[in-house]
C-alpha atoms as a PDB file:
ATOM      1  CA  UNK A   1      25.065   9.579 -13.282  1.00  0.00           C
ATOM      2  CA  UNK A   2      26.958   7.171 -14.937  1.00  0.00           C
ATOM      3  CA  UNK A   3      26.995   7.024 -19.270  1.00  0.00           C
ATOM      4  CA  UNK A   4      26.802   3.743 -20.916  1.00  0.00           C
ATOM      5  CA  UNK A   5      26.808   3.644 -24.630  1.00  0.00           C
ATOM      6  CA  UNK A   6      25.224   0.914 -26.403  1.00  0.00           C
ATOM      7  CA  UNK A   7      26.057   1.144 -29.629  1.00  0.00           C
ATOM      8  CA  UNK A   8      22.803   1.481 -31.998  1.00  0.00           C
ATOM      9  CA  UNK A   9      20.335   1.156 -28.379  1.00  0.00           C
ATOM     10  CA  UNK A  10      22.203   4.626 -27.567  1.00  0.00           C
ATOM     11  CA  UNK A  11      23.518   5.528 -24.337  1.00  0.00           C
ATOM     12  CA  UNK A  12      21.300   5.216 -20.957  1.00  0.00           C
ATOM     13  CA  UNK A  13      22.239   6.794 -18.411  1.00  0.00           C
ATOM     14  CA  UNK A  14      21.607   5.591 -14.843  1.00  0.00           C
ATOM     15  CA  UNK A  15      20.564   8.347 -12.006  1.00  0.00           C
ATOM     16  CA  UNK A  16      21.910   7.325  -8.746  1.00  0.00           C
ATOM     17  CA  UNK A  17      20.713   8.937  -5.197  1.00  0.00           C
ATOM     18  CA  UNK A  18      23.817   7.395  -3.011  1.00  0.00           C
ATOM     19  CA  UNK A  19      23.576   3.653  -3.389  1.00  0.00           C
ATOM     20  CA  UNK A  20      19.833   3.326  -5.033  1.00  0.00           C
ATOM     21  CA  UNK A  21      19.132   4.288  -8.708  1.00  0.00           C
ATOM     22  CA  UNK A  22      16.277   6.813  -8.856  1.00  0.00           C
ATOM     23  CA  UNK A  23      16.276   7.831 -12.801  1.00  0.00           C
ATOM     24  CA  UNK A  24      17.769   6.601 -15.963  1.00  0.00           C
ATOM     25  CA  UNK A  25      18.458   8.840 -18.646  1.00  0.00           C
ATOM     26  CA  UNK A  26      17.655   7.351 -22.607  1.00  0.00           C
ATOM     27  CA  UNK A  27      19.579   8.633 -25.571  1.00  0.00           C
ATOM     28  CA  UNK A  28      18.962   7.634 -29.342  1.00  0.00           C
ATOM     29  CA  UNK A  29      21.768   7.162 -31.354  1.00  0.00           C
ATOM     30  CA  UNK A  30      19.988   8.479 -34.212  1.00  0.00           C
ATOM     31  CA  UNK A  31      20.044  12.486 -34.393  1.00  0.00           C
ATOM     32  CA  UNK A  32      17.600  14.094 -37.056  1.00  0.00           C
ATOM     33  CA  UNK A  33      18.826  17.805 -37.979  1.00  0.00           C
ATOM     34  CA  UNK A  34      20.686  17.888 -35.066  1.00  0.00           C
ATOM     35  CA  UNK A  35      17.732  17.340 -32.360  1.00  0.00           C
ATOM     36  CA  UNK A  36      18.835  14.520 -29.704  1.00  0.00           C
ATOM     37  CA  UNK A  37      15.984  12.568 -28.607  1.00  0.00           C
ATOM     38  CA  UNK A  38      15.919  11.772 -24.690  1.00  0.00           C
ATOM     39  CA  UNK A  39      13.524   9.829 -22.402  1.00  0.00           C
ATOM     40  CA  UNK A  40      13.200   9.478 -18.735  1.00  0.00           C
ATOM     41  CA  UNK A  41      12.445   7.025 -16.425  1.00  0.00           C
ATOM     42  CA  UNK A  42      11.837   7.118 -12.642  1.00  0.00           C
ATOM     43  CA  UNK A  43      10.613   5.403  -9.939  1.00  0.00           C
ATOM     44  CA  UNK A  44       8.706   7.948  -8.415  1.00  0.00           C
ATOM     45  CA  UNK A  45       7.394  11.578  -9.405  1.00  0.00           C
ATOM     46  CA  UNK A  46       9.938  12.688  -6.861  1.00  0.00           C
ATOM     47  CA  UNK A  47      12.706  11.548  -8.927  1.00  0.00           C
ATOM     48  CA  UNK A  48      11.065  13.618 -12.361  1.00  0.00           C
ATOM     49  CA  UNK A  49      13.112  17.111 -11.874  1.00  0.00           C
ATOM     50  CA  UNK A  50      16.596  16.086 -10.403  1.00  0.00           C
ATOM     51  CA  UNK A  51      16.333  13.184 -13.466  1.00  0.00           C
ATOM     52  CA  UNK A  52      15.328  16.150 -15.713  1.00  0.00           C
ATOM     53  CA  UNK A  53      17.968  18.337 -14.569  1.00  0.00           C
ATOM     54  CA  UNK A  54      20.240  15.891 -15.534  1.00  0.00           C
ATOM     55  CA  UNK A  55      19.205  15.153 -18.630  1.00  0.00           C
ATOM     56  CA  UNK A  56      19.952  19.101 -19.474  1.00  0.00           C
ATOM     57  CA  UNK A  57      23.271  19.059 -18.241  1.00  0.00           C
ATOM     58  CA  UNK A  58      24.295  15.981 -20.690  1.00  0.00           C
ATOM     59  CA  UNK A  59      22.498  18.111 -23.351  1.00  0.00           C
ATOM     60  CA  UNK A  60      24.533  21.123 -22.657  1.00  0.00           C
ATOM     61  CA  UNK A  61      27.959  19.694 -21.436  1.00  0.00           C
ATOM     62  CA  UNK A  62      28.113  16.935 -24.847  1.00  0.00           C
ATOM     63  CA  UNK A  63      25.543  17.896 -27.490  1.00  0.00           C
ATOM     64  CA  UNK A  64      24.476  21.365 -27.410  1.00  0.00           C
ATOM     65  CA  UNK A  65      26.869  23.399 -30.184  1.00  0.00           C
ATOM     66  CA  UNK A  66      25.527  27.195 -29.912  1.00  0.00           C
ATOM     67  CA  UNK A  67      25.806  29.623 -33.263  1.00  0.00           C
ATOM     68  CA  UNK A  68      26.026  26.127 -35.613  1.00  0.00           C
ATOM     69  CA  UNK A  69      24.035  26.257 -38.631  1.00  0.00           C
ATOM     70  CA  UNK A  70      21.379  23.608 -38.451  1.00  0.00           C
ATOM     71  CA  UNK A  71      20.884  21.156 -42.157  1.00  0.00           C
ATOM     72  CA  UNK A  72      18.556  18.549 -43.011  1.00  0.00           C
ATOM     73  CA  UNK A  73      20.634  15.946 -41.144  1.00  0.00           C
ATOM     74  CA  UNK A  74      20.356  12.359 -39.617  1.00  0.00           C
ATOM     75  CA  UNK A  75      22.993  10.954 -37.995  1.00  0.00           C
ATOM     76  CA  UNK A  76      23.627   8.389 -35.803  1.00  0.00           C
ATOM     77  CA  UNK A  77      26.282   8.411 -33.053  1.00  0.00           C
ATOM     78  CA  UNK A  78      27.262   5.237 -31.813  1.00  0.00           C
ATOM     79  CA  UNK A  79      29.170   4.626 -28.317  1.00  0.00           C
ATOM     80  CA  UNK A  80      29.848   1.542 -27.068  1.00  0.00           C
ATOM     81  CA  UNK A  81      30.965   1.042 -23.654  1.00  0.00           C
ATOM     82  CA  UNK A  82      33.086  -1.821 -22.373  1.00  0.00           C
ATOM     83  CA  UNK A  83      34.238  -0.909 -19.190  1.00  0.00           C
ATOM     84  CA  UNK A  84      32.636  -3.538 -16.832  1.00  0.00           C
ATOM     85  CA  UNK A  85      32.372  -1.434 -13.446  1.00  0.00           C
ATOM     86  CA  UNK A  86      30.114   1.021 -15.630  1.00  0.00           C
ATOM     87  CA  UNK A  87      28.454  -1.408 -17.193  1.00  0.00           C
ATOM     88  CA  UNK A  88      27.836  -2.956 -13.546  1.00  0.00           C
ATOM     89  CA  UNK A  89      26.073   0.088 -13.109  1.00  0.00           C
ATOM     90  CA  UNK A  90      23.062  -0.757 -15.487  1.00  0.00           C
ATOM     91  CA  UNK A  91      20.369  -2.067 -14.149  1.00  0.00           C
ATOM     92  CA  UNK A  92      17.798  -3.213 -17.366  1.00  0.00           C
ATOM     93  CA  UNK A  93      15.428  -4.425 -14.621  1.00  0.00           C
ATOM     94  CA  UNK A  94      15.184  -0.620 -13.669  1.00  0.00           C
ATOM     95  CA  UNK A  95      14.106   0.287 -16.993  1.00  0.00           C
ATOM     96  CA  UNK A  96      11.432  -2.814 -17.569  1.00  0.00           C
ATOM     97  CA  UNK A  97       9.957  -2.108 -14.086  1.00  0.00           C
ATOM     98  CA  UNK A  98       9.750   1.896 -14.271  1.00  0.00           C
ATOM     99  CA  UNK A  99       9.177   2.381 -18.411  1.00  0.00           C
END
């Protein structure tokens, strides 16, 4: 799993299986009353849990703040990444063929 931020397009996150990319991971930027908004994309229904699984541990390891008081919120959280061997690691025809 590698995390890309895109600034406002929010951060995908490619799901690699050794050398091929079985999943990608899509994260809004925008955050309404602190609920992150994820989608998943795979190439096969094989690929659905270990993607989904995934997708949870982002959730818990970056985002998930237990005991916090929840508001009427939005926010957006903006990453950009610029690192070119991650970048490397996106593949947008991934996400037009499987989405």
């Amino acid at each position: 799993m590698y995390p890309i931020g895109f600034g406002n397009d929010g951060i995908k996150n490619p799901i690699y299986c050794f050398d091929k990319q079985v999943g990608l991971l899509l994260k809004s930027a925008e955050v309404y009353n602190d609920l992150h908004h994820f989608e998943l994309v795979v190439d096969s229904k094989d690929n659905i849990i270990p993607t989904l699984i995934m997708g949870f541990y982002i959730y818990a390891k970056a985002f998930f703040k237990p005991g916090e008081k929840v508001s009427d919120s939005r926010r957006v959280l903006k990453t950009v990444t610029t690192e070119k061997e991650l970048l490397n690691k996106y593949n947008e025809e991934f996400e037009q063929l499987y989405g």
